[in-house]
Protein backbone atom coordinates (compact mmCIF):
# COMPACT_ATOMS: atom_id res chain seq x y z
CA UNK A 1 30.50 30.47 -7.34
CA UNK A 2 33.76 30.01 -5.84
CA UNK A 3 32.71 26.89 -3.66
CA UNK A 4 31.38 25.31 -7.16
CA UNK A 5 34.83 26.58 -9.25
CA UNK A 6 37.13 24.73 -6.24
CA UNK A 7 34.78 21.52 -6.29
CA UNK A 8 35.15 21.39 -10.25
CA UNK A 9 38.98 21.81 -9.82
CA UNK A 10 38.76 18.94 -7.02
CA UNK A 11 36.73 16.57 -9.08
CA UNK A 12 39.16 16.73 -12.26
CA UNK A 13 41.84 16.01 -9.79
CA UNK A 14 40.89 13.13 -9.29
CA UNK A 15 42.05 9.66 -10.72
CA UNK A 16 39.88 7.68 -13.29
CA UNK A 17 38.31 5.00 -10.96
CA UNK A 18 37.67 7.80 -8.51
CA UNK A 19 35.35 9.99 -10.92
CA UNK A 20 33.88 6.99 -12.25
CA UNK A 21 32.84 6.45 -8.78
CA UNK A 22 31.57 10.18 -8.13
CA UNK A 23 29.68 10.12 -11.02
CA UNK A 24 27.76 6.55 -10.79
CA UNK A 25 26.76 8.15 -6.77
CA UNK A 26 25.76 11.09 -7.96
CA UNK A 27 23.37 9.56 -10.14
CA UNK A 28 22.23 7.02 -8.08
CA UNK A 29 21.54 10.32 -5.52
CA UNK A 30 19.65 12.56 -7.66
CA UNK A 31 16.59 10.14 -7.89
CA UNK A 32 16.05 11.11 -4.37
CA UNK A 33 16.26 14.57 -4.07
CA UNK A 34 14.43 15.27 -7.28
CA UNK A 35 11.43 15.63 -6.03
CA UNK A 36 12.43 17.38 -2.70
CA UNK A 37 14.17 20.24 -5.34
CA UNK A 38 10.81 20.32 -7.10
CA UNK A 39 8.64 20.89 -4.22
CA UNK A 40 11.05 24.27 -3.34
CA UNK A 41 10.34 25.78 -6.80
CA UNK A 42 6.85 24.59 -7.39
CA UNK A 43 5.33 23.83 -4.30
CA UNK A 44 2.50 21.17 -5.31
CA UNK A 45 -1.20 21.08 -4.77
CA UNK A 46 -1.03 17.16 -4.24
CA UNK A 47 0.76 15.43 -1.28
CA UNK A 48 0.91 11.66 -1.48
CA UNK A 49 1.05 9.24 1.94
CA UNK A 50 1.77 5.43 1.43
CA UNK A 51 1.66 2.95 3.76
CA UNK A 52 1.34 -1.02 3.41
CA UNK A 53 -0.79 -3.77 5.42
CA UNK A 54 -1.68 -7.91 4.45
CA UNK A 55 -5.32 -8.57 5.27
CA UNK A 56 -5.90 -12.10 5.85
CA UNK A 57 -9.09 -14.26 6.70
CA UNK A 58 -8.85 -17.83 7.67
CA UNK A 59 -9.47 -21.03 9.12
CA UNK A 60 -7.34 -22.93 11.64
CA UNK A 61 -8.11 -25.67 13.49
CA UNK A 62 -8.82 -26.00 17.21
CA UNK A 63 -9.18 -29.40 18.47
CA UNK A 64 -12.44 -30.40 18.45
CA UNK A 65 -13.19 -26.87 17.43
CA UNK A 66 -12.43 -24.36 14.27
CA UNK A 67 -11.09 -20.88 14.43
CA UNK A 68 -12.25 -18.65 12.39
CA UNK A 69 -9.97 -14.88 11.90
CA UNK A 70 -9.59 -12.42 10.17
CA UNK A 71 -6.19 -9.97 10.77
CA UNK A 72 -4.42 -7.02 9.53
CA UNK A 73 -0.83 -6.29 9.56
CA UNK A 74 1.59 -3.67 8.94
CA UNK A 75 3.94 -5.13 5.85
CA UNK A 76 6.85 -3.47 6.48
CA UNK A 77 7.28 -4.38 10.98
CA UNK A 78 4.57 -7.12 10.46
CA UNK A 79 3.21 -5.45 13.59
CA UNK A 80 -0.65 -6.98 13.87
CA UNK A 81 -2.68 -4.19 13.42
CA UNK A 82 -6.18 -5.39 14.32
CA UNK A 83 -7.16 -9.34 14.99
CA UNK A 84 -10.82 -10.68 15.19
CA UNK A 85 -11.32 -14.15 16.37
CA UNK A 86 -14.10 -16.84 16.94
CA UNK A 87 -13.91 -20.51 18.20
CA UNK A 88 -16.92 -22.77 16.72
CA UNK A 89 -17.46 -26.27 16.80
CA UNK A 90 -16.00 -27.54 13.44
CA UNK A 91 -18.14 -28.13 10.50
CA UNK A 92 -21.07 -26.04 12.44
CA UNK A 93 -20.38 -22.77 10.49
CA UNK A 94 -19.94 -20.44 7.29
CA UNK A 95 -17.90 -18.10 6.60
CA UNK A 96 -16.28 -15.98 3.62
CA UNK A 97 -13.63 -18.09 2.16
CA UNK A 98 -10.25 -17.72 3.62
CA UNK A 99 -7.80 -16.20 1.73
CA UNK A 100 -4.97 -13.04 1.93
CA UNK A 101 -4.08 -10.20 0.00
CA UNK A 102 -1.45 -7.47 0.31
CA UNK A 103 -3.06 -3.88 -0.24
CA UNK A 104 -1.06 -0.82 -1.03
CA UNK A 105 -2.74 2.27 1.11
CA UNK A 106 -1.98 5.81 -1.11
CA UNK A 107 -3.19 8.53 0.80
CA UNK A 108 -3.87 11.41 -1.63
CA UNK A 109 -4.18 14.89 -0.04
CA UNK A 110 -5.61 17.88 -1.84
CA UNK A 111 -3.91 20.69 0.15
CA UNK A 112 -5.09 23.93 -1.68
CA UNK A 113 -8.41 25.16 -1.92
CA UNK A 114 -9.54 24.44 -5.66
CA UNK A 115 -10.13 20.88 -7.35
CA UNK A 116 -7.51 19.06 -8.76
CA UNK A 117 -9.54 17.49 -11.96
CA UNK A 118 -8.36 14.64 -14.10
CA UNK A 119 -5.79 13.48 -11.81
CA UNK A 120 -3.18 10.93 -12.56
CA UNK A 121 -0.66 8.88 -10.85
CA UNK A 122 1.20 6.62 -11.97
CA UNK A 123 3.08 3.17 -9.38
CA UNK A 124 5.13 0.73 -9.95
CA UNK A 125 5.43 -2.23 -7.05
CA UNK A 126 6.43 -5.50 -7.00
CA UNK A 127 2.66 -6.22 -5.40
CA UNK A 128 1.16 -5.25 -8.51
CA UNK A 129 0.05 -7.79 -10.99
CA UNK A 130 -2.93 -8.81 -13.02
CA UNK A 131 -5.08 -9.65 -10.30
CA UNK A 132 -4.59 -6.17 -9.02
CA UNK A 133 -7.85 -4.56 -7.97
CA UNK A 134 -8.65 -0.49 -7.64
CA UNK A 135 -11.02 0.64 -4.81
CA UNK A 136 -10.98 4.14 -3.28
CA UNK A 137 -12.96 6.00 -0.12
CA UNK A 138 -14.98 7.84 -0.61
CA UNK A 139 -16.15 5.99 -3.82
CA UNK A 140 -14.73 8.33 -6.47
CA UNK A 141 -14.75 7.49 -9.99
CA UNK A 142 -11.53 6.32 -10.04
CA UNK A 143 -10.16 3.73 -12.96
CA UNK A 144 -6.46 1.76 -12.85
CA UNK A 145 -4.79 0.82 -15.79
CA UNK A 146 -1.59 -1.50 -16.16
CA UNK A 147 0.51 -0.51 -18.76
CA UNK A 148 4.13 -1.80 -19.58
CA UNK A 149 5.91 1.04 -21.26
CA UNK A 150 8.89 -0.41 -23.85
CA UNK A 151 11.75 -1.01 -22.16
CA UNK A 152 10.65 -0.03 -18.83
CA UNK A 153 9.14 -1.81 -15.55
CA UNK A 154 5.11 -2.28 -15.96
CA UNK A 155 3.50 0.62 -14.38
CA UNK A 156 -0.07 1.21 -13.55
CA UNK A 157 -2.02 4.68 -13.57
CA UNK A 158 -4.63 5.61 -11.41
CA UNK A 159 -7.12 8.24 -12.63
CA UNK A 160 -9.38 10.35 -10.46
CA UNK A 161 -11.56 12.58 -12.36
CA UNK A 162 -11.61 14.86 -9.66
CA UNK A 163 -10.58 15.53 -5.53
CA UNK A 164 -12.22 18.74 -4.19
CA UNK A 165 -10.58 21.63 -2.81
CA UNK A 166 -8.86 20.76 0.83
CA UNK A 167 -9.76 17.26 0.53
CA UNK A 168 -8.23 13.86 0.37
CA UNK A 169 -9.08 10.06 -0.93
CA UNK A 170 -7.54 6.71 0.12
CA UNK A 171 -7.03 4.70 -3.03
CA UNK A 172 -6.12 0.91 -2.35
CA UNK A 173 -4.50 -1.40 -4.69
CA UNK A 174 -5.43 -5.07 -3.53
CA UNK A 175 -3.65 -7.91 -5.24
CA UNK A 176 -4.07 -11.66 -3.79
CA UNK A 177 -1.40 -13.49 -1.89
CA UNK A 178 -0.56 -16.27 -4.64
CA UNK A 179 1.81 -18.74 -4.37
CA UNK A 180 4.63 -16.49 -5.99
CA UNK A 181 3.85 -13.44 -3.71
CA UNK A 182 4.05 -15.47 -0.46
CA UNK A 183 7.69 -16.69 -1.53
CA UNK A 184 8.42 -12.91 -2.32
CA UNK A 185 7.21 -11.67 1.01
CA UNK A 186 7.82 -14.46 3.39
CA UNK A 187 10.45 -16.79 1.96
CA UNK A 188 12.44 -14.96 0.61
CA UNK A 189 11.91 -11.70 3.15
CA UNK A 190 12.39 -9.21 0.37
CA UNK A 191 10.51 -5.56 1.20
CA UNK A 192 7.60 -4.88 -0.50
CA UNK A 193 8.05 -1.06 -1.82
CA UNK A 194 6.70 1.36 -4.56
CA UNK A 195 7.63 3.95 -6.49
CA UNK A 196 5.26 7.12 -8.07
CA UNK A 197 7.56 7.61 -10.71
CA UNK A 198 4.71 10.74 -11.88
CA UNK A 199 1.41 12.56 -10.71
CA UNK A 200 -0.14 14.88 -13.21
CA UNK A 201 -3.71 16.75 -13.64
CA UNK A 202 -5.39 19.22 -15.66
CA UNK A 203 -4.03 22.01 -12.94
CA UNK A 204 -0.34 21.14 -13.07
CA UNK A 205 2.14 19.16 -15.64
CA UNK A 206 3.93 15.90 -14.67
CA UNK A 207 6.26 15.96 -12.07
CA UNK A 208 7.59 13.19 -9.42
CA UNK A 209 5.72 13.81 -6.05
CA UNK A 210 7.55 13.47 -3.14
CA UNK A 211 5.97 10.36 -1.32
CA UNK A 212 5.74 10.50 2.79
CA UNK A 213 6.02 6.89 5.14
CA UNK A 214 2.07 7.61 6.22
CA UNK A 215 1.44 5.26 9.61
CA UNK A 216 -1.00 2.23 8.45
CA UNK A 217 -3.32 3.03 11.09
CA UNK A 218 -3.90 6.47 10.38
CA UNK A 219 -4.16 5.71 6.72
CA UNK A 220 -7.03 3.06 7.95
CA UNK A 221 -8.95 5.27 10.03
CA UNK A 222 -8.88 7.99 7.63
CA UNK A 223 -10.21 6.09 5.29
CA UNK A 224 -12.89 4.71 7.71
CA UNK A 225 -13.86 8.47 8.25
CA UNK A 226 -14.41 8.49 4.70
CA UNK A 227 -16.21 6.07 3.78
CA UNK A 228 -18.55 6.68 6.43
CA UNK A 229 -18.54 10.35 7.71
CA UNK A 230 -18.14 9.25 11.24
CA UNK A 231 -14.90 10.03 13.02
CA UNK A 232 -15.62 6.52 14.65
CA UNK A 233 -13.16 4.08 13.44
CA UNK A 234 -15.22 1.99 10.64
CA UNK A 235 -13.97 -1.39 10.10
CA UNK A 236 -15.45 -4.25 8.95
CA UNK A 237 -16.70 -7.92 11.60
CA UNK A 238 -16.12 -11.21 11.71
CA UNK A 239 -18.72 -12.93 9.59
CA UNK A 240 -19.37 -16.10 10.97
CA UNK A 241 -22.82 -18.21 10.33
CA UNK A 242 -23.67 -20.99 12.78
CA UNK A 243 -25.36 -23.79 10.67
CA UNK A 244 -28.23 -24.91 12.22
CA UNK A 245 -28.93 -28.45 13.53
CA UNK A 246 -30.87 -29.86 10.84
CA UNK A 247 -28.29 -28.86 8.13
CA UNK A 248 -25.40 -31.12 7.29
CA UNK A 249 -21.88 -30.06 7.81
CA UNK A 250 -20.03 -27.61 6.06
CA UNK A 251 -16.94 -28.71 4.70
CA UNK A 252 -14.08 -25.91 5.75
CA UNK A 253 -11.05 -25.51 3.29
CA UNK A 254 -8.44 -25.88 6.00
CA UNK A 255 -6.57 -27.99 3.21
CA UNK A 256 -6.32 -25.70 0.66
CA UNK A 257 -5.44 -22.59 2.52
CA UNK A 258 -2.56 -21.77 3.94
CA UNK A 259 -2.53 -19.24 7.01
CA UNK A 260 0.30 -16.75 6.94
CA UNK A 261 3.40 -17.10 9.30
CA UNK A 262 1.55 -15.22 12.41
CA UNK A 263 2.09 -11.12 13.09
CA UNK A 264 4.39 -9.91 16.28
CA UNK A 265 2.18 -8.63 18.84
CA UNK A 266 3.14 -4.83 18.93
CA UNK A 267 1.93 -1.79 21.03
CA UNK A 268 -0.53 0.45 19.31
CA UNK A 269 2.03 2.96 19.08
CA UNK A 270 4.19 1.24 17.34
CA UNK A 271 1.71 -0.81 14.81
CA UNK A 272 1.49 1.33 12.28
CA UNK A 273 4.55 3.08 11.84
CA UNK A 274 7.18 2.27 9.28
């Protein structure tokens, strides 16, 4: 009582300008240690884990030849995660179209031992738009929903109808590298981040969670685990087709696709952290 009698003495001290200035970083601090204050009077049944990564898959040419890849990378270092290649004569082979997307990982962690029904969370990121897609391991039923509150940032809500006891689900939020994206990310170099501004279910009220840097990879592998039930680290191949000799030549859309500036080379210790 003393300690907070002498600061309140100290702070009226002080000239104009200077509480001004106290009081515009104090509030720009208590958005940060909200949620840590939270968590010591209410410790909370969900913890949430993000973590960012670009998938691309594309076409580049080779000389006489055309490579086909596909590539993950860590957003934030743009450490390559994981790189599959093949070299094929060109025109001699299909593949998916190429194309990139930046996918937001949230790791969502069930740490007591009853359900958490009805859950919702709400995120806001500037790699969130209307092409945004929702898709979650193991397949829950899961819906997303962008809303734009008045006078606030657009914000979309994920709802789970329920995560069983000591359990967790990776939900992804995949939105296509456009045009206005790429300049975001890569022109201008400005940091792809989010905010949970809430989380809320039928077990607790709303509150702001207290979001953890999760590495990429283990966010990845978890949610290979999950998807699959194998410990083995799931991931998807390199679909390429060879066409055979009687067909006619594909055509390859190395015109309108535009590969991404190419991921550092990083240890595996190193890819996935942030």
């Amino acid at each position: 009582m003393n300690l907070l009698k002498r600061l309140w003495h100290w702070f009226w001290g002080q000239s104009l300008l200077s509480k001004v200035a106290i009081i515009g970083l104090f509030a720009a601090f208590v958005p940060f240690v909200l949620p840590t204050v939270v968590a010591w009077f209410r410790p909370t049944m969900i913890h949430v884990g993000v973590a960012f990564y670009a998938y691309e898959r594309g076409i580049q040419p080779q000389g006489m030849n055309s490579l086909y890849f596909f590539e993950r990378r860590n957003l934030v270092s743009h450490c390559s995660i994981r790189r599959e290649e093949q070299s094929v004569p060109s025109g001699r082979a299909k593949a998916p179209d190429p194309q990139a997307w930046v996918l937001i990982k949230l790791l969502l962690e069930n740490v007591f031992d009853r359900d958490i029904t009805n859950l919702q969370v709400g995120v806001r990121s500037p790699a969130i738009n209307q092409t945004t897609q929702l898709l979650t391991a193991p397949a829950k039923l899961a819906t997303g929903n962008k809303e734009a509150p008045p006078d606030d940032k657009p914000l979309y809500v994920i709802s789970i109808s329920k995560i069983p006891g000591a359990s967790s689900v990776v939900v992804s939020l995949k939105t296509p590298i456009d045009e206005s994206l790429r300049d975001f990310i890569y022109v201008k170099r400005r940091p792809v981040t989010i905010q949970v501004p809430y989380v809320s279910a039928d077990q607790f009220r709303q509150y702001p969670p207290i979001v953890s840097r999760t590495n990429a990879v283990k966010i990845l592998n978890r949610e290979g685990v999950l998807r699959t039930g194998d410990e083995a680290f799931a991931d998807e191949k390199l679909q390429v087709t060879m066409v055979p000799p009687n067909e006619s030549n594909s055509k390859e859309q190395e015109v309108s696709y535009r590969a991404l500036p190419r991921a550092k080379v990083c240890s595996e210790a190193e890819a996935g952290v942030w």
